[in-house]
C-alpha atoms as a PDB file:
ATOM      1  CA  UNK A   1     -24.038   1.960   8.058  1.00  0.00           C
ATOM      2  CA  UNK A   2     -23.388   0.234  11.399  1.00  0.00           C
ATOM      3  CA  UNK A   3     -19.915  -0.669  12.408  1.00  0.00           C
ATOM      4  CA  UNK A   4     -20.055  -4.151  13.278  1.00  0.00           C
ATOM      5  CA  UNK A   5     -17.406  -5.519  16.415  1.00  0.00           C
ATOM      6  CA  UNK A   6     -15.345  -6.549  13.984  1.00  0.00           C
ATOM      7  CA  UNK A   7     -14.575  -3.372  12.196  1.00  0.00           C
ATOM      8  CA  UNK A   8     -13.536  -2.061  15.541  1.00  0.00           C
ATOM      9  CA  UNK A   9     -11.127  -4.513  15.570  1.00  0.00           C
ATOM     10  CA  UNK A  10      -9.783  -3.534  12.613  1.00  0.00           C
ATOM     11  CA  UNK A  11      -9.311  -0.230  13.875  1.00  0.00           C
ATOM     12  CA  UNK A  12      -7.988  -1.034  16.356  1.00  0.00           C
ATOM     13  CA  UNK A  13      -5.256  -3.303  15.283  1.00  0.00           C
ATOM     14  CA  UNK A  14      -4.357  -0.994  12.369  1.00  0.00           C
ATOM     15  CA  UNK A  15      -1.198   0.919  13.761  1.00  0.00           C
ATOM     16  CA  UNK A  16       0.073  -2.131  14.913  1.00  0.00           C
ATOM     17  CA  UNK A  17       0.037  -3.664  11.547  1.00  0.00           C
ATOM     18  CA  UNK A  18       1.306  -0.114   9.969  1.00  0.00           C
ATOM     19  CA  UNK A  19       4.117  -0.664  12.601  1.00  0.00           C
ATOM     20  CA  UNK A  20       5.322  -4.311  10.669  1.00  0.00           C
ATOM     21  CA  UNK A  21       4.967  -2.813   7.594  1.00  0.00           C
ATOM     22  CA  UNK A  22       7.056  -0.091   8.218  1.00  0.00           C
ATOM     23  CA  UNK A  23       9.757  -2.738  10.059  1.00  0.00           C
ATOM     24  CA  UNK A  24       8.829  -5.077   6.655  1.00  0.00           C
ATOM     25  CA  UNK A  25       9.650  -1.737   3.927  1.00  0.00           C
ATOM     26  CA  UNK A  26      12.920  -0.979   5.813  1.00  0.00           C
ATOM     27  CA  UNK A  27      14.184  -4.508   6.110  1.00  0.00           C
ATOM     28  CA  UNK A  28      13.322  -5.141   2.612  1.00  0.00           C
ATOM     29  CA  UNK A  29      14.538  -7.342   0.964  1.00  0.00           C
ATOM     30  CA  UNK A  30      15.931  -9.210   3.676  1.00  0.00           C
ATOM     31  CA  UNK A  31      12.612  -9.864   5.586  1.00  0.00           C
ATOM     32  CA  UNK A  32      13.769 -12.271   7.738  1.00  0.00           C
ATOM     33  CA  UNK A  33      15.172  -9.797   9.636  1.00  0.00           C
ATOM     34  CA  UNK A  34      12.156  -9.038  10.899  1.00  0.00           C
ATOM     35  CA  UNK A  35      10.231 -12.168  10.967  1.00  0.00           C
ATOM     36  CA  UNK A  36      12.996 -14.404  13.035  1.00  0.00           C
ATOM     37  CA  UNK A  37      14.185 -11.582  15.322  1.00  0.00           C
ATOM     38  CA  UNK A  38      12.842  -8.750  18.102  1.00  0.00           C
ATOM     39  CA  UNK A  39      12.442  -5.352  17.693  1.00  0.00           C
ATOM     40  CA  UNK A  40      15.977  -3.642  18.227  1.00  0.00           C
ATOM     41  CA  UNK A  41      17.493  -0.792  18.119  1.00  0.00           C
ATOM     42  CA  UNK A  42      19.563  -0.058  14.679  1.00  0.00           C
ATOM     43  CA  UNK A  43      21.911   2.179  17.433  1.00  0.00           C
ATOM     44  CA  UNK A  44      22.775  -0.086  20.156  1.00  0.00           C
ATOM     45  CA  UNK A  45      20.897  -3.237  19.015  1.00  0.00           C
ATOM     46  CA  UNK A  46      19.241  -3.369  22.541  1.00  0.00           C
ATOM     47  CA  UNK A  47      16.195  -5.167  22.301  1.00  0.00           C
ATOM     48  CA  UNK A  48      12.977  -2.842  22.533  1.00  0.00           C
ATOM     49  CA  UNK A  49      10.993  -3.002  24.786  1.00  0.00           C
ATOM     50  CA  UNK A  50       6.645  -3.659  24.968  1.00  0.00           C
ATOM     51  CA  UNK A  51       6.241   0.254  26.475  1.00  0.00           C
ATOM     52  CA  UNK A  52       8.335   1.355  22.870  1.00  0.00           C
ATOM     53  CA  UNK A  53       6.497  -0.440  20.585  1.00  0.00           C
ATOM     54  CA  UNK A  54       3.418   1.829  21.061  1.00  0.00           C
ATOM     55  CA  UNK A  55       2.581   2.861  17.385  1.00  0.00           C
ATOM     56  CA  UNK A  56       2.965   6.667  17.717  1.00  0.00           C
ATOM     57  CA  UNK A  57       2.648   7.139  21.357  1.00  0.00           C
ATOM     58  CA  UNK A  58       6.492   5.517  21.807  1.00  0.00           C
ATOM     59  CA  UNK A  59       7.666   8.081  19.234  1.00  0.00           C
ATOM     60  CA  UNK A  60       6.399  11.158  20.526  1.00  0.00           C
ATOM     61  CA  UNK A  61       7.135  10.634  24.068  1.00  0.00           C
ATOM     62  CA  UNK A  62      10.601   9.216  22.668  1.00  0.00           C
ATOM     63  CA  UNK A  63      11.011  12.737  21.212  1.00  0.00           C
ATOM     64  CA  UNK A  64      11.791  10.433  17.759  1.00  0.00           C
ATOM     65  CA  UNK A  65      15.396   8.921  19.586  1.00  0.00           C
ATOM     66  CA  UNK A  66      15.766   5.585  21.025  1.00  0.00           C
ATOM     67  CA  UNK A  67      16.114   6.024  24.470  1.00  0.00           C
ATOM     68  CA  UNK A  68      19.843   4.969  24.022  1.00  0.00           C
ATOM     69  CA  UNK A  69      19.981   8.264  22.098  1.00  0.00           C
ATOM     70  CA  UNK A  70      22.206   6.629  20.008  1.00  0.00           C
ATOM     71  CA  UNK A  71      19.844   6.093  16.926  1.00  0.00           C
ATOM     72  CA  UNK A  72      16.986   8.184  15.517  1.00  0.00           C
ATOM     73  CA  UNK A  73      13.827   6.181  14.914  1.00  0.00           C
ATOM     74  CA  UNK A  74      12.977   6.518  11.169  1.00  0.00           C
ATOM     75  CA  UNK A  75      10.748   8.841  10.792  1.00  0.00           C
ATOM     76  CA  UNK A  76       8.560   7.008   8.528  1.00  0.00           C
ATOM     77  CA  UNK A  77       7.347   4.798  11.512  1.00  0.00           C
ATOM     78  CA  UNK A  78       5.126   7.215  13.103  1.00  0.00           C
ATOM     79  CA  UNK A  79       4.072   7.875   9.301  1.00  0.00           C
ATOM     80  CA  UNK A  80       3.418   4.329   8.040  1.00  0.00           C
ATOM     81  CA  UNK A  81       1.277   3.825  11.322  1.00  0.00           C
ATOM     82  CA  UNK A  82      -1.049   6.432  10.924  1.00  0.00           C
ATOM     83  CA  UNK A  83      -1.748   5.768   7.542  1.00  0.00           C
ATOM     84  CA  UNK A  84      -2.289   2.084   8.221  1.00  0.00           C
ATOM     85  CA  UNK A  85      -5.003   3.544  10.414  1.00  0.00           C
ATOM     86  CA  UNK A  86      -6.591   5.941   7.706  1.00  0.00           C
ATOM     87  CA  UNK A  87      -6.591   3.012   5.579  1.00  0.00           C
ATOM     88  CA  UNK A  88      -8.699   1.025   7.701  1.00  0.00           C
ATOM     89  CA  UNK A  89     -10.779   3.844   8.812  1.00  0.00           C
ATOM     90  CA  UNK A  90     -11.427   4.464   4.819  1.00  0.00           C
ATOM     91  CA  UNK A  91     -12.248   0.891   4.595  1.00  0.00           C
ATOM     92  CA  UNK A  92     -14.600   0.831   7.345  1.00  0.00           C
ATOM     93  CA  UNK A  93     -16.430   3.913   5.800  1.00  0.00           C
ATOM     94  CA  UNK A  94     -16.788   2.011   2.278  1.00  0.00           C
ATOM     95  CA  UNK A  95     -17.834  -0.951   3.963  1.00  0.00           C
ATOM     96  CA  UNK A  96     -18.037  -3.384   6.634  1.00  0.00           C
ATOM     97  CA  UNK A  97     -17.234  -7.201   7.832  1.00  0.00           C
ATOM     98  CA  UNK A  98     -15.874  -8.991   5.024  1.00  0.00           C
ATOM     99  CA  UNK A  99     -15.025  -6.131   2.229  1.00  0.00           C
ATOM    100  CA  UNK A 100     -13.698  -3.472   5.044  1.00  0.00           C
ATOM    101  CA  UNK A 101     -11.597  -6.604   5.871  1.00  0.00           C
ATOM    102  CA  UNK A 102     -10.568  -7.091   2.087  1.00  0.00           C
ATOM    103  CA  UNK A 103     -10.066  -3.694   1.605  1.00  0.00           C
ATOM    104  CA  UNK A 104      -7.628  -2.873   4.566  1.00  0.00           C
ATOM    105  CA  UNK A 105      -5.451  -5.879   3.429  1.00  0.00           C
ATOM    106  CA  UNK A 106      -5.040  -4.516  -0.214  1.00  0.00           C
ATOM    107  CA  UNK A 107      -4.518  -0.460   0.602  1.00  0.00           C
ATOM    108  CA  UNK A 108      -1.936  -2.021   3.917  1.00  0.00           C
ATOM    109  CA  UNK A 109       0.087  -4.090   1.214  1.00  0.00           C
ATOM    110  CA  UNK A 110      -0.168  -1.192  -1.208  1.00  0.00           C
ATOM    111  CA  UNK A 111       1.195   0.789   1.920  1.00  0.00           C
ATOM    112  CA  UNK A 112       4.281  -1.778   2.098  1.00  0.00           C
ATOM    113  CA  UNK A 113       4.908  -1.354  -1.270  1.00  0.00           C
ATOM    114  CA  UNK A 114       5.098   2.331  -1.669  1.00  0.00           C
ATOM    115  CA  UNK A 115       7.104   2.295   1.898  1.00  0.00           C
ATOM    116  CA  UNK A 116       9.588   0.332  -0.317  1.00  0.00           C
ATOM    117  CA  UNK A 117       9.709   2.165  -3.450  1.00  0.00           C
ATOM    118  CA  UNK A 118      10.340   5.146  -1.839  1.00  0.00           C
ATOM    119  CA  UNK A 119      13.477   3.609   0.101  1.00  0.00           C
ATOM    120  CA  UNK A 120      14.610   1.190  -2.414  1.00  0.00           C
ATOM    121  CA  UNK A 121      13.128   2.227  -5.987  1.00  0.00           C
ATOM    122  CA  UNK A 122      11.519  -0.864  -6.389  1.00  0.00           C
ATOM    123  CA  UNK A 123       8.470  -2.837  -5.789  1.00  0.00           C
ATOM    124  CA  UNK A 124       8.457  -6.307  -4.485  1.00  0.00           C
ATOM    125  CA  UNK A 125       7.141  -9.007  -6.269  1.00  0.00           C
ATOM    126  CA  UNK A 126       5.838 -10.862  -3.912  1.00  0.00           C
ATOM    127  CA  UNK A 127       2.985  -7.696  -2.723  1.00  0.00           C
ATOM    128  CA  UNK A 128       2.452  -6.741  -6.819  1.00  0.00           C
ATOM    129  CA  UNK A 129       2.146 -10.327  -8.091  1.00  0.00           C
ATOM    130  CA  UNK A 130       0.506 -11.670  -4.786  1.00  0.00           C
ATOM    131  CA  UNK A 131      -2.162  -9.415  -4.955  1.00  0.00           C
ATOM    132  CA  UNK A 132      -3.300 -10.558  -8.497  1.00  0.00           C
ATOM    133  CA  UNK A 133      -4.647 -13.775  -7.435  1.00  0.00           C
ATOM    134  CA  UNK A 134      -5.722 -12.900  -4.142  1.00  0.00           C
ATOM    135  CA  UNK A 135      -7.901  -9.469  -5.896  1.00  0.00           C
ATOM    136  CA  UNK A 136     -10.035 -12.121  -8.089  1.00  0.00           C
ATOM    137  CA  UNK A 137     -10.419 -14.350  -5.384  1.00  0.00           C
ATOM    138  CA  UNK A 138     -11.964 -11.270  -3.568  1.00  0.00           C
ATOM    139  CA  UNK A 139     -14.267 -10.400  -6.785  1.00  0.00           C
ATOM    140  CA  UNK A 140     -15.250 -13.816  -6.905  1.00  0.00           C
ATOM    141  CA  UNK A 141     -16.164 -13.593  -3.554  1.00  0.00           C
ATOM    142  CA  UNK A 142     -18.068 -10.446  -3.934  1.00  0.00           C
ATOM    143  CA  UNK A 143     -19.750 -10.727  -7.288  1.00  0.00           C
ATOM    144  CA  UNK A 144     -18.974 -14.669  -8.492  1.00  0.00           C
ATOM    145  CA  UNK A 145     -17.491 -15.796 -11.614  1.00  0.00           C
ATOM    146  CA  UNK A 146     -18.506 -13.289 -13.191  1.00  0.00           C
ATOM    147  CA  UNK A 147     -16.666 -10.333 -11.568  1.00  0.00           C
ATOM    148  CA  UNK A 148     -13.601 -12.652 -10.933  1.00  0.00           C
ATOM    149  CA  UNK A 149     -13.671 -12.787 -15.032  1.00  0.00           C
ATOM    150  CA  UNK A 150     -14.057  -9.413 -15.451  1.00  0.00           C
ATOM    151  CA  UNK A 151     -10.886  -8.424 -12.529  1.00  0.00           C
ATOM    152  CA  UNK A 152      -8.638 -11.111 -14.572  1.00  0.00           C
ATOM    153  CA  UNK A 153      -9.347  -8.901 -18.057  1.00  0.00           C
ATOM    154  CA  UNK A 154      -8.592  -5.980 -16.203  1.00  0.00           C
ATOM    155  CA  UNK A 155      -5.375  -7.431 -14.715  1.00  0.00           C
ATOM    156  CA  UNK A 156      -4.520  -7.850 -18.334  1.00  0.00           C
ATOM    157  CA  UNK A 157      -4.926  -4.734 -19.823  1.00  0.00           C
ATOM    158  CA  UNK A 158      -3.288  -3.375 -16.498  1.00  0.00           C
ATOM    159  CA  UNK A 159       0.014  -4.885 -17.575  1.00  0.00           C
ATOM    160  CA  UNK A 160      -0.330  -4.976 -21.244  1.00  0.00           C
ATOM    161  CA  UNK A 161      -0.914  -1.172 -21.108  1.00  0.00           C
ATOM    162  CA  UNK A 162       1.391   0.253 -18.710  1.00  0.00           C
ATOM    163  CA  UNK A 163       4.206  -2.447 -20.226  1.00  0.00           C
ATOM    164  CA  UNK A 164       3.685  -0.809 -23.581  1.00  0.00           C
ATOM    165  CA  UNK A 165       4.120   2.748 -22.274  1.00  0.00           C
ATOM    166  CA  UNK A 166       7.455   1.412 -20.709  1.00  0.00           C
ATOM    167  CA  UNK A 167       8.559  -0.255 -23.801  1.00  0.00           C
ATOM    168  CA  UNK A 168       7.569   2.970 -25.811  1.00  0.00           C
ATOM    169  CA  UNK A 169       9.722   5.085 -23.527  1.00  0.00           C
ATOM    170  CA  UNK A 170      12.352   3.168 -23.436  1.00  0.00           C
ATOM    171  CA  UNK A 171      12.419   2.438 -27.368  1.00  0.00           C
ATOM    172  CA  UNK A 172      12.140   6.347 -27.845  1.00  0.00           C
ATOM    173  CA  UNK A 173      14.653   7.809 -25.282  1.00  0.00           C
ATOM    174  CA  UNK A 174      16.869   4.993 -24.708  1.00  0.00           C
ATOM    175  CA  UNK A 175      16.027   4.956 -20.939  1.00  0.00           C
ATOM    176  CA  UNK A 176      14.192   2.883 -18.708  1.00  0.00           C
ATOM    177  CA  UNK A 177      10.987   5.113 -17.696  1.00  0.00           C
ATOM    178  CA  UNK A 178       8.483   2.783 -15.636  1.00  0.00           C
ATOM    179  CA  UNK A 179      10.018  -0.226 -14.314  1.00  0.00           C
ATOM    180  CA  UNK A 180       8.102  -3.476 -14.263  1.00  0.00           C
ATOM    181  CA  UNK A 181       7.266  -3.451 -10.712  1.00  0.00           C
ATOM    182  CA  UNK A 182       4.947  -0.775 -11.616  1.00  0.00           C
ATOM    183  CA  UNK A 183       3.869  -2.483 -14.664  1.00  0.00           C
ATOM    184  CA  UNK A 184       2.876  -5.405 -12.193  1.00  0.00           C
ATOM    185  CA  UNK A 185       1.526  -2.859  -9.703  1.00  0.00           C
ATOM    186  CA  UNK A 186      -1.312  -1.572 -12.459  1.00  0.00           C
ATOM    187  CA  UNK A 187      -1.995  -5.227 -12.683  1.00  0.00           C
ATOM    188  CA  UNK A 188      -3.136  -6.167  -9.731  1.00  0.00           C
ATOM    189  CA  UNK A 189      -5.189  -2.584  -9.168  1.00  0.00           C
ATOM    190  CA  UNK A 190      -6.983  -3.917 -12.308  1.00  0.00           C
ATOM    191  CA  UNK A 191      -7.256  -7.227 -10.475  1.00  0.00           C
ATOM    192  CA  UNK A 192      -8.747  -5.640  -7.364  1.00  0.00           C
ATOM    193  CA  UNK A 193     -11.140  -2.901  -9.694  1.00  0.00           C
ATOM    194  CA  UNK A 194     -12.069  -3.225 -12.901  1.00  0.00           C
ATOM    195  CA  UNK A 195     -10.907  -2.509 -16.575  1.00  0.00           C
ATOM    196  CA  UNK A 196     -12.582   1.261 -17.051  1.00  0.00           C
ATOM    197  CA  UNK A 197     -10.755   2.222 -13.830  1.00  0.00           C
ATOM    198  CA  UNK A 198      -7.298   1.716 -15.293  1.00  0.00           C
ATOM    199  CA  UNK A 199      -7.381   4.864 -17.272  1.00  0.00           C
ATOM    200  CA  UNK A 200      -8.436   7.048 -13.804  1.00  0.00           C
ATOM    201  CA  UNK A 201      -5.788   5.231 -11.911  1.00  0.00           C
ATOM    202  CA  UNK A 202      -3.229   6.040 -14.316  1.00  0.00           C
ATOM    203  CA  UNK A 203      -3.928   9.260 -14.374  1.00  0.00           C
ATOM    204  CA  UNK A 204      -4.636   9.897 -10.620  1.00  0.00           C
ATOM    205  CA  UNK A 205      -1.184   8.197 -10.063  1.00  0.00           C
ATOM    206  CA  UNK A 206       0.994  10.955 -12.507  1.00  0.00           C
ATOM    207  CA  UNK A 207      -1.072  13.745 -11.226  1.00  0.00           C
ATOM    208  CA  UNK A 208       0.153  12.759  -7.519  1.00  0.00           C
ATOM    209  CA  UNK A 209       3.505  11.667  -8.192  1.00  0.00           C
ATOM    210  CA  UNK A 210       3.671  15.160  -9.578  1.00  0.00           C
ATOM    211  CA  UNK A 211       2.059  17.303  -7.185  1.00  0.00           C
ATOM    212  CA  UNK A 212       4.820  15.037  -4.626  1.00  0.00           C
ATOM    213  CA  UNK A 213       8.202  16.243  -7.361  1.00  0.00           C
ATOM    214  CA  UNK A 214       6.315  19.979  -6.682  1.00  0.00           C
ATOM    215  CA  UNK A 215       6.759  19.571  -2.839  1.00  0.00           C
ATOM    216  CA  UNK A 216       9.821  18.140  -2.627  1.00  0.00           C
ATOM    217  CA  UNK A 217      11.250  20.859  -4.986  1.00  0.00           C
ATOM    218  CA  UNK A 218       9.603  23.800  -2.736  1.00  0.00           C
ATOM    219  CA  UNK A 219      11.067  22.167   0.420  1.00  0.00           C
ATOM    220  CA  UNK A 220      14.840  22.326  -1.320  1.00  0.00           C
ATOM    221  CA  UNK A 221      15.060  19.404  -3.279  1.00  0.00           C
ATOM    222  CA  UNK A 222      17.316  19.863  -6.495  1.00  0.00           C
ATOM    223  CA  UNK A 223      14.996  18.633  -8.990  1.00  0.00           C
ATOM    224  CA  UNK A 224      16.765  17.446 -12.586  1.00  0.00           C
ATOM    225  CA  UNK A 225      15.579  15.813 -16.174  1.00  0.00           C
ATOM    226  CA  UNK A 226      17.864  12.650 -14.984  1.00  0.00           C
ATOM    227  CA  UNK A 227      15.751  12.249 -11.993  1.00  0.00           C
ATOM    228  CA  UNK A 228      14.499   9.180 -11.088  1.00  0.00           C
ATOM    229  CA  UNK A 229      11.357   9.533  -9.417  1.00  0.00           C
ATOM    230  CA  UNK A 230       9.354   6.857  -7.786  1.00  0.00           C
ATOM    231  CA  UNK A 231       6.016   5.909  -9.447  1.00  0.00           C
ATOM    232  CA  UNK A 232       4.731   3.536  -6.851  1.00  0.00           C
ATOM    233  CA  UNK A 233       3.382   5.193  -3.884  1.00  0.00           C
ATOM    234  CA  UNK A 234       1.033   7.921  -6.345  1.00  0.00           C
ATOM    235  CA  UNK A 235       0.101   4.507  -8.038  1.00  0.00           C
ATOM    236  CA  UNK A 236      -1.016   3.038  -4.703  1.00  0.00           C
ATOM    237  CA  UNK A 237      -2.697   5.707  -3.423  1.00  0.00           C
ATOM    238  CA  UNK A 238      -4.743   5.705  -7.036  1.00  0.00           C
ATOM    239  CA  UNK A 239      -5.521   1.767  -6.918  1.00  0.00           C
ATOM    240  CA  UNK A 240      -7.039   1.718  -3.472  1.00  0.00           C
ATOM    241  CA  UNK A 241      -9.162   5.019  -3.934  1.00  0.00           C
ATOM    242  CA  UNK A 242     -10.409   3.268  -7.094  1.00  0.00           C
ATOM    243  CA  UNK A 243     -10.901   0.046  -5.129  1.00  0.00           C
ATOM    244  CA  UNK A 244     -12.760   1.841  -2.046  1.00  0.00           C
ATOM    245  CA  UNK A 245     -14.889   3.172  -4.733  1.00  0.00           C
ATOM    246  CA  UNK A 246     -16.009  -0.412  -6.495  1.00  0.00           C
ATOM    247  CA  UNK A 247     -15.901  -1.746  -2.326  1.00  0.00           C
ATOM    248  CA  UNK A 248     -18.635   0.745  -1.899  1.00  0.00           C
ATOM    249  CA  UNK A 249     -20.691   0.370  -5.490  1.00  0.00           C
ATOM    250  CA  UNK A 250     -20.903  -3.154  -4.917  1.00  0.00           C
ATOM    251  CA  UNK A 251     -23.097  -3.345  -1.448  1.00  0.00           C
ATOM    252  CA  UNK A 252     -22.652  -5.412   1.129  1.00  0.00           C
ATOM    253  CA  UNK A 253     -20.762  -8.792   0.905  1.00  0.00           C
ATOM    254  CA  UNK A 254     -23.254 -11.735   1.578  1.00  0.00           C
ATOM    255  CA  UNK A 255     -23.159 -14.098   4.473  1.00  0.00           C
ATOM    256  CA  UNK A 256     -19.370 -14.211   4.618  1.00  0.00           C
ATOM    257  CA  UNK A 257     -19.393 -12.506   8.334  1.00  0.00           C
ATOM    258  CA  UNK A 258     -22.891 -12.871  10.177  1.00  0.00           C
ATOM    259  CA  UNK A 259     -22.740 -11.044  13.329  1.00  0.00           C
ATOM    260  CA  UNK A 260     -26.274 -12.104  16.141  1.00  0.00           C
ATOM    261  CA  UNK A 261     -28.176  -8.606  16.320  1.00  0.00           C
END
């Protein structure tokens, strides 16, 4: 498959978009902070400048301090701008123009969300119910009605399904389990896939969160029943695999991007 100019740019603008996410997951939920003000140091509150706000270069030759050396950068920076660039390099590999384009927004707001859940516990609203309309606007756009249809039944079962886990869970051990942010979150994966994925993602999504619990315990963490353990980021990771893999299954998006040969 040819990379078209566009995809480059894609690429190529990736870590910079992995760098506002990261701001956007750490500023959550006050995000005004970061759309009405400069980059700043959380140290010294000196206003960064162009030559450190290099997406991983400015890190490393930063040594992970601000050059104050009053504040260490989060290290999740660095981390949330390289995978902003795997995303798009995955999308660019499952497709091209249009649907490489599609698919870098949904796995970069799935990024943002599991940035979130990790600091916060929770998932915001406005990336798990936002992406509902906006993934069968992108099946219509791919398939027609048709597909759009089919994305809004899977939305459906996405929340009825995971919501009746959480309910059972909660009716049987008298604890909240799943919260409804990632009730919401399985909801718009359906939106963006389609109904006989839910089952994979759902599965995909335990087995990760998982095989994260057995990391974190081998590198020290205390590890208890009473745990709370957040389900969002293995339940991102599932959705946009599962969405790379109907990206690529459906061929190439018609006439929505025409580039001159």
């Amino acid at each position: 498959m040819a990379i078209l100019p566009i995809d480059l740019f894609l690429l190529a603008a990736s870590p910079f978009v992995g760098s506002f996410i990261t701001m956007a997951a750490r500023a959550w939920p006050d995000w005004s902070r970061v759309l009405a003000a400069r980059s700043a140091c959380d140290g010294c509150d000196r206003v960064l400048t162009p030559g450190e706000l290099i997406p991983v270069f400015s890190y490393a030759v930063q040594r992970g301090r601000c050059r104050c050396g009053a504040q260490a950068i989060w290290p999740l920076h660095p981390a949330g701008e390289l995978l902003a660039l795997c995303i798009a390099a995955a999308c660019v590999m499952a497709a091209s123009g249009t649907g490489a384009w599609l698919a870098a927004l949904f796995g970069w707001a799935l990024l943002l969300a599991a940035l979130t859940d990790m600091r916060t516990l929770e998932l915001p609203d406005v990336v798990t119910l936002g992406l509902i309309p906006v993934g069968l606007g992108a099946a219509f756009l791919r398939e027609g009605l048709d597909a759009a249809v089919l994305a809004g039944i899977a939305a459906a079962l996405g929340f009825a399904s995971l919501g009746a886990i959480a309910w059972l869970y909660r009716r049987t051990r008298g604890r909240e389990g799943l919260g409804m942010g990632d009730v919401k979150l399985l909801a718009a994966a359906g939106a963006w896939t389609a109904p006989l994925a839910l089952p994979w993602i759902i599965a995909a999504a335990a087995a990760i969160t998982l095989l994260g619990l057995a990391v974190a315990r081998l590198a020290g963490t205390r590890v208890s029943a009473d745990m709370v353990i957040p389900f969002g980021p293995g339940l991102a990771l599932a959705a946009f695999v599962a969405h790379l893999v109907v990206t690529a299954q459906s061929g190439a998006w018609p006439g929505l991007i025409v580039w001159p040969s």
